[in-house]
Protein backbone atom coordinates (compact mmCIF):
# COMPACT_ATOMS: atom_id res chain seq x y z
CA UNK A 1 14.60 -13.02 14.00
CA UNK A 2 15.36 -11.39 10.69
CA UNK A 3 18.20 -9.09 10.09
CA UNK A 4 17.10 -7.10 7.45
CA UNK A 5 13.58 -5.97 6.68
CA UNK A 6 12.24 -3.94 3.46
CA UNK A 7 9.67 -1.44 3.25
CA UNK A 8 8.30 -1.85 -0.60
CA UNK A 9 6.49 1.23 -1.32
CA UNK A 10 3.77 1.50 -3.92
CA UNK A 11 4.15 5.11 -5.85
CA UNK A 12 3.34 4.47 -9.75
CA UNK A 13 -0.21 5.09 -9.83
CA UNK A 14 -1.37 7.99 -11.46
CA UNK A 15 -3.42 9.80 -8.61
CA UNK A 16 -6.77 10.80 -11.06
CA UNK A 17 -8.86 11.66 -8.38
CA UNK A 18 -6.00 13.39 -6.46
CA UNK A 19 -5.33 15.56 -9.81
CA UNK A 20 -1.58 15.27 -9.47
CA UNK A 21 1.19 13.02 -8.48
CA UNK A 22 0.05 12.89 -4.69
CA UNK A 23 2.94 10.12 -4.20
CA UNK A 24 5.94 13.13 -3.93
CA UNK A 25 3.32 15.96 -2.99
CA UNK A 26 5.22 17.60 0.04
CA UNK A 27 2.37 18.02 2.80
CA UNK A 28 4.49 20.67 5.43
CA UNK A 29 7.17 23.03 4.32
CA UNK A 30 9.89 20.78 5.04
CA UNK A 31 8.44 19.20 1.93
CA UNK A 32 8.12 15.63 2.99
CA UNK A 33 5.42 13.66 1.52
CA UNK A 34 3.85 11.21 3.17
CA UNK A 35 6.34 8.31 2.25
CA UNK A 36 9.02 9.95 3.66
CA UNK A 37 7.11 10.19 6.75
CA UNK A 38 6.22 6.14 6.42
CA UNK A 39 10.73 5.79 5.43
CA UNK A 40 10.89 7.20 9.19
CA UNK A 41 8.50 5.20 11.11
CA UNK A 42 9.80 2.30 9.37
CA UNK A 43 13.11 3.06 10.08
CA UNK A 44 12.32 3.21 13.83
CA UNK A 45 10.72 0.14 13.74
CA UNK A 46 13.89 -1.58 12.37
CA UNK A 47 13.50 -1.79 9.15
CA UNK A 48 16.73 -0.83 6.76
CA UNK A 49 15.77 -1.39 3.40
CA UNK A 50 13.55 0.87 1.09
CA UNK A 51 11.94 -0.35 -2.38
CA UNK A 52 10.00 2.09 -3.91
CA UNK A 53 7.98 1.43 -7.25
CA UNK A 54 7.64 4.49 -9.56
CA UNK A 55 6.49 5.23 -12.86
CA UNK A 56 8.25 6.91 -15.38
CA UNK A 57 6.56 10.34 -14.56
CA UNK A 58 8.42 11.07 -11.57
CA UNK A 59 10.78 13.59 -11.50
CA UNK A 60 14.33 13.11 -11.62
CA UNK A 61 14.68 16.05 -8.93
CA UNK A 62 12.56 13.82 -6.32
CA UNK A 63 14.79 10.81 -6.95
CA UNK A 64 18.12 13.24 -6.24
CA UNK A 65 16.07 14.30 -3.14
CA UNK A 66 15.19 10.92 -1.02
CA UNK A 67 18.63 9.23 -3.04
CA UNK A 68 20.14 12.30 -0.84
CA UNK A 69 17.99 11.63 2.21
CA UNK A 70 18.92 7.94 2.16
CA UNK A 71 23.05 8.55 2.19
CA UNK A 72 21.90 10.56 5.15
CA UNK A 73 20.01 8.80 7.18
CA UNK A 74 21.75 5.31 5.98
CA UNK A 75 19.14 3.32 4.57
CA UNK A 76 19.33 0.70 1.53
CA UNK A 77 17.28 2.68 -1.24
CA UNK A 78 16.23 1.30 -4.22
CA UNK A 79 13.83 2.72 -7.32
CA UNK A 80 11.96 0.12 -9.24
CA UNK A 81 10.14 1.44 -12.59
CA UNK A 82 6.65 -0.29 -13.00
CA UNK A 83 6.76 -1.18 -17.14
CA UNK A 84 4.01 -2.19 -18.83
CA UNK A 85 6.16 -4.45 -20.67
CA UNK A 86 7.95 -5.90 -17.44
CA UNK A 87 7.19 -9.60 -16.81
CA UNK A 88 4.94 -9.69 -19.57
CA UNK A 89 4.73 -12.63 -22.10
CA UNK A 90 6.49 -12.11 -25.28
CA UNK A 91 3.56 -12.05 -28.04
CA UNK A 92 1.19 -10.39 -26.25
CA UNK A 93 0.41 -7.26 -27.82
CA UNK A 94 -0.64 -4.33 -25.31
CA UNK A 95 -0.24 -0.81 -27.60
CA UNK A 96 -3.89 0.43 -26.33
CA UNK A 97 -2.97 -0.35 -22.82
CA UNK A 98 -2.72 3.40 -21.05
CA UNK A 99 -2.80 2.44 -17.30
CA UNK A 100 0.07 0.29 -15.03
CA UNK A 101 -1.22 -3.25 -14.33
CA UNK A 102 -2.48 -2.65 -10.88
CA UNK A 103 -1.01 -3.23 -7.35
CA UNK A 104 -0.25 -7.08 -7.97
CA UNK A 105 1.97 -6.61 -10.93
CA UNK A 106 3.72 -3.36 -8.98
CA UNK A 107 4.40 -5.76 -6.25
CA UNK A 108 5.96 -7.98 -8.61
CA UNK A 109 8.10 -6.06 -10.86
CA UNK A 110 10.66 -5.57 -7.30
CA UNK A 111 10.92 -9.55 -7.44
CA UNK A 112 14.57 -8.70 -8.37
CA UNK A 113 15.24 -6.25 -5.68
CA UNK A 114 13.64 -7.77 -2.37
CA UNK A 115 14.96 -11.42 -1.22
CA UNK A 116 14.12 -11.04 2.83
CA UNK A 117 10.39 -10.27 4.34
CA UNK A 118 8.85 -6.95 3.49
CA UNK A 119 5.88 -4.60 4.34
CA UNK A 120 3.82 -3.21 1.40
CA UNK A 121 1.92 0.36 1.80
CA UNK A 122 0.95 2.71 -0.25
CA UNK A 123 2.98 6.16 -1.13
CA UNK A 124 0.21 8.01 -0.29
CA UNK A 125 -1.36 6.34 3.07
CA UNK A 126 0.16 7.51 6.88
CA UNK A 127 0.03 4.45 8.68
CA UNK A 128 1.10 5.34 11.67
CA UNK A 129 4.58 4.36 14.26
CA UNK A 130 2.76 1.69 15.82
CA UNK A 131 1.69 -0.16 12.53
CA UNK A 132 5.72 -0.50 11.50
CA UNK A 133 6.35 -1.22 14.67
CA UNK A 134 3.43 -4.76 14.52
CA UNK A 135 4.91 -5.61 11.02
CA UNK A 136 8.33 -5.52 12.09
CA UNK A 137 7.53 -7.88 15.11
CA UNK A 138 5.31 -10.10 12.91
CA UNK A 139 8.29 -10.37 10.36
CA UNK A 140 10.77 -11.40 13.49
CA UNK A 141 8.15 -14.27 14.86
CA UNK A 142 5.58 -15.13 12.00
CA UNK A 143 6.05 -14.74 8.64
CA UNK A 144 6.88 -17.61 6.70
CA UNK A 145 6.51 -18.71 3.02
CA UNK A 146 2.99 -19.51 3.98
CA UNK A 147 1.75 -17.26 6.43
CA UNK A 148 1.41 -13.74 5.34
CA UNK A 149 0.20 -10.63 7.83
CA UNK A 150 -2.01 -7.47 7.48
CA UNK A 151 -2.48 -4.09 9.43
CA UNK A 152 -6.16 -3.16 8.97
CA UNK A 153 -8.32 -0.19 10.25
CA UNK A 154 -12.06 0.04 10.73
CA UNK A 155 -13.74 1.52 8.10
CA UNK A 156 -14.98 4.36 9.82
CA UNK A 157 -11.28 5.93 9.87
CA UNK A 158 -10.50 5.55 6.56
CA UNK A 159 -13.68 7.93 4.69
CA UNK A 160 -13.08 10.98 3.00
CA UNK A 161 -15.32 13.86 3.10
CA UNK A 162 -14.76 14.83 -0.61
CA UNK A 163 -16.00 11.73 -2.36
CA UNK A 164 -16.29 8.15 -1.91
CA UNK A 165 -13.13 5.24 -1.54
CA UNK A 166 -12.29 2.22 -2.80
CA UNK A 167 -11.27 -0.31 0.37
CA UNK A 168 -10.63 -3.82 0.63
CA UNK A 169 -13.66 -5.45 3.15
CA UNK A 170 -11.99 -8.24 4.85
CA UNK A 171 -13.98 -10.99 5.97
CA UNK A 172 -12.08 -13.31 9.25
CA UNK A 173 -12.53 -16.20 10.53
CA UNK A 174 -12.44 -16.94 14.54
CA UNK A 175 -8.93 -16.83 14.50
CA UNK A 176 -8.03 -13.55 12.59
CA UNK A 177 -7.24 -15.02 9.83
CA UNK A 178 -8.01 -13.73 6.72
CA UNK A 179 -11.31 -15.57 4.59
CA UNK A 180 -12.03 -12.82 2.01
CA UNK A 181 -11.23 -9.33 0.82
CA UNK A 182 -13.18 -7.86 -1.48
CA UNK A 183 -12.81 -4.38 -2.80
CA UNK A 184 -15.36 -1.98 -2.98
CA UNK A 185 -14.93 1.22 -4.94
CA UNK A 186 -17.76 3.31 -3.85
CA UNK A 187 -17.89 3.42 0.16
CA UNK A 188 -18.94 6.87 1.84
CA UNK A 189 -21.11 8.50 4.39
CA UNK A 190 -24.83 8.01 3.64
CA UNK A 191 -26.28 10.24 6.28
CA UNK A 192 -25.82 8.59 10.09
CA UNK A 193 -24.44 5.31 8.31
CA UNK A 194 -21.55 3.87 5.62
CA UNK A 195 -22.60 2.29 2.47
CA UNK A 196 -21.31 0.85 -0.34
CA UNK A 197 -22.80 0.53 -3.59
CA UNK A 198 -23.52 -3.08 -5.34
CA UNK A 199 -25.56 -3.87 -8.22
CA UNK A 200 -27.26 -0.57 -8.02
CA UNK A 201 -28.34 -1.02 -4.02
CA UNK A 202 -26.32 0.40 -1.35
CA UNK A 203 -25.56 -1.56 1.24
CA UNK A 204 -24.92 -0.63 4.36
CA UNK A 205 -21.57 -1.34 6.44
CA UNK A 206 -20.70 -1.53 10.17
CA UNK A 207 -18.09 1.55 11.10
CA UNK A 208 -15.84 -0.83 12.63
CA UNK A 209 -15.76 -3.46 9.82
CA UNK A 210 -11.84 -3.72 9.02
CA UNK A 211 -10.66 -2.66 5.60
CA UNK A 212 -7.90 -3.44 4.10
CA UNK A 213 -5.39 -0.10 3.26
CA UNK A 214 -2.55 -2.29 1.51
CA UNK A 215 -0.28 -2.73 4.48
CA UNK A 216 0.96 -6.34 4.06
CA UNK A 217 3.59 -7.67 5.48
CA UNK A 218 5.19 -10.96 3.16
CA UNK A 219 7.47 -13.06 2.28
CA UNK A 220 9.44 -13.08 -0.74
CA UNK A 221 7.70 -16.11 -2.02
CA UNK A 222 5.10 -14.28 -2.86
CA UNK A 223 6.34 -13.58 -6.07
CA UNK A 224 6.42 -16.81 -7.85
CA UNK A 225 2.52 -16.85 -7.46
CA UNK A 226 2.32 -13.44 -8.54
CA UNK A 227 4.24 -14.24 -11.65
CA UNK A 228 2.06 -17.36 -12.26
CA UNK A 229 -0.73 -15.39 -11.31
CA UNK A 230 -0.35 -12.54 -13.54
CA UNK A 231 0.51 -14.41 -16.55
CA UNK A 232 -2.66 -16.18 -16.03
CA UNK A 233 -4.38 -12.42 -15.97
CA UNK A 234 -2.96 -11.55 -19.09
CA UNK A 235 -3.95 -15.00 -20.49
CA UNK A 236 -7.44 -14.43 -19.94
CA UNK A 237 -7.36 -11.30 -22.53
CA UNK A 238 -8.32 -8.63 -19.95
CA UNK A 239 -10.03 -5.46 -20.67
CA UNK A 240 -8.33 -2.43 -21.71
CA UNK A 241 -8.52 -0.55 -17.81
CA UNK A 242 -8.74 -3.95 -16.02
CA UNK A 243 -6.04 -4.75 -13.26
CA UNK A 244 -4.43 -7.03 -11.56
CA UNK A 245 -5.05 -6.36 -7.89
CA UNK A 246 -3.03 -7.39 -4.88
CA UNK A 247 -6.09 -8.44 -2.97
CA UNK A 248 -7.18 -10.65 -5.84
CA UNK A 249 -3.46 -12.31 -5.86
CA UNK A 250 -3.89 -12.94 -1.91
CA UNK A 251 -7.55 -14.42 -2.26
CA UNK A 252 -6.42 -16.58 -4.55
CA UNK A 253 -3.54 -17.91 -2.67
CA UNK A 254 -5.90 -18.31 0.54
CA UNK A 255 -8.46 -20.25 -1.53
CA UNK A 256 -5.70 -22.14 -3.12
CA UNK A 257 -4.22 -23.37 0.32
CA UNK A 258 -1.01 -21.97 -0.39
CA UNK A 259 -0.88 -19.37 2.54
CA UNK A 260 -2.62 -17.79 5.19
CA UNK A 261 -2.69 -14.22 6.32
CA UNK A 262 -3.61 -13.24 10.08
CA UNK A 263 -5.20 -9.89 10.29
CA UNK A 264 -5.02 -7.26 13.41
CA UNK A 265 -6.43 -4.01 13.45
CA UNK A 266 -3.60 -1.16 14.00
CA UNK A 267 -3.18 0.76 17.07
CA UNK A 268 -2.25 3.61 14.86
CA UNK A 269 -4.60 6.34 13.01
CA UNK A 270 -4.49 5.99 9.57
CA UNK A 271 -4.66 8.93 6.94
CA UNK A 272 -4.56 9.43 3.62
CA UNK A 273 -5.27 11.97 0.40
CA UNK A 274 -7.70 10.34 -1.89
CA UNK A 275 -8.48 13.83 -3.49
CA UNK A 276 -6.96 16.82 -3.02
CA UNK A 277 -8.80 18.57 -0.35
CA UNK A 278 -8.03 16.14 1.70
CA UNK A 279 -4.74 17.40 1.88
CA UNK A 280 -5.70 19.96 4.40
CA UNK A 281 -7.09 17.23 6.97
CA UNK A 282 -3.63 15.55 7.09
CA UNK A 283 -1.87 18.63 7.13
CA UNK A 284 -3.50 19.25 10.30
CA UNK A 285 -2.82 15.85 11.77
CA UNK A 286 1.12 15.88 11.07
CA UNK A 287 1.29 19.71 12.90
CA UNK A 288 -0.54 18.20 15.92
CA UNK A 289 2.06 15.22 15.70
CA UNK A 290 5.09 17.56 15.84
CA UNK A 291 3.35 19.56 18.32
CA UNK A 292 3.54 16.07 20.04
CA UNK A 293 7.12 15.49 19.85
CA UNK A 294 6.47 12.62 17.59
CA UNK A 295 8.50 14.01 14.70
CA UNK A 296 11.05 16.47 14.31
CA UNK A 297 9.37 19.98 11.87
CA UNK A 298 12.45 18.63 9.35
CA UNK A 299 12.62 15.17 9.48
CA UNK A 300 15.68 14.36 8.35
CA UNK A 301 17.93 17.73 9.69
């Protein structure tokens, strides 16, 4: 069983669609974003350990606000810049380049902060208690160096009603385990049924096809093969707004032999804030969970 578990949280993208930086947008008025409300599941789910990868847009007064909510409710906190520059190779040149790397090189510029298995979500995705609670358990009897884990939800939970998503389609084999992800950046309601646009047809997908919402649970050895696998990225002389995904990272180290994830689908109701007006939905959804008794109105007084 392992002592200590980290929750690496992804906050440096730039939230276009969302029109602001969604990561530290406070959803009730105690002014909690959604992170804080992942910090506190995780935390009840045993984890002790937070990571969380910003960009250099983030405001020192949100730093002074979780660094204050971490002294208080005693949890490790750490805050790891995303640099275009970090773990890059020497002579290449990258000036033009206006966007971070993607979710693979986030994930790797906290190889310096995490040593001991961690779960990877979003800032801006509610996962839910019971989806800590699975990773936490999965890090205590199954993670190793070459077995990997993953909270999905059916697709059908994880649409907005103000545009279309981008979600990772996973593909398993009889066993759970994972055989393909592939991301799709245009899935949404078509009438009575979910579609996804590919070379200009949409094709349609089954509501409870799982999707992948970036809640991984790993090992720390990931990073070596995200640091071989991103210098092989930048090798390959991407394109100016081309990333390096975790998904792609992950379906390379499946294909490669070199680990295996096991998928479940989480007991818990996922939400999120793709674009603004979804703001209200989740909103909505936290109030009903108070109402519930499954948080406190402040959650950290």
């Amino acid at each position: 069983m392992n002592s200590k578990k980290t929750v690496l949280i992804l906050a440096g993208g730039l939230g276009s669609r969302y029109k602001g930086l969604k990561q530290i947008d406070g959803i009730l008025e105690n002014g909690s974003p959604i992170l804080e409300y992942s910090i506190y599941d995780a935390l009840e789910a045993g984890f002790s350990k937070v990571v969380v990868i910003v960009n250099r847009l983030i405001p020192q007064s949100y730093i002074e606000r979780l660094n204050a909510v971490s002294k208080e409710a005693h949890f490790e906190l750490h805050w790891v810049y995303q640099e275009k520059e970090s773990f890059m190779p020497q002579h290449f040149k990258f000036t033009e380049r206006e966007k971070p790397w993607g979710t693979g090189h986030a994930v790797l510029c906290a190889k310096n902060a995490v040593q001991e298995p961690f779960v990877m979500i979003n800032a801006d995705d509610f996962y839910g208690k019971e989806a800590y609670q699975l990773a936490s358990e999965e890090i205590d009897f199954h993670i190793s160096g070459s077995q990997f884990g993953m909270a999905a939800y059916p697709v059908v939970s994880t649409l907005s009603g103000n545009g279309h998503v981008a979600r990772g389609v996973c593909t398993l084999d009889d066993d759970h385990y994972l055989v393909k992800i592939e991301e799709q950046t245009s899935i949404r309601r078509a009438g009575n049924s979910i579609v996804y646009t590919e070379k200009e047809n949409d094709i349609e997908i089954a509501p409870d096809t799982l999707v992948s919402m970036n809640l991984f649970i790993f090992h720390p050895d990931i990073f070596d093969a995200l640091e071989l696998y991103f210098n092989d990225f930048i090798q390959s002389d991407p394109e100016p707004l081309q990333e390096f995904y975790i998904p792609y990272a992950i379906q390379r180290m499946i294909d490669e032999r070199k680990a295996k994830v096991w998928v479940k689908a989480s007991p818990s109701q996922w939400m999120g804030v793709t674009y603004a007006d979804d703001k209200s939905s989740i909103k909505d959804f936290l109030t009903s969970e108070i109402e519930k008794n499954r948080y406190p109105e402040d959650l950290w007084n």
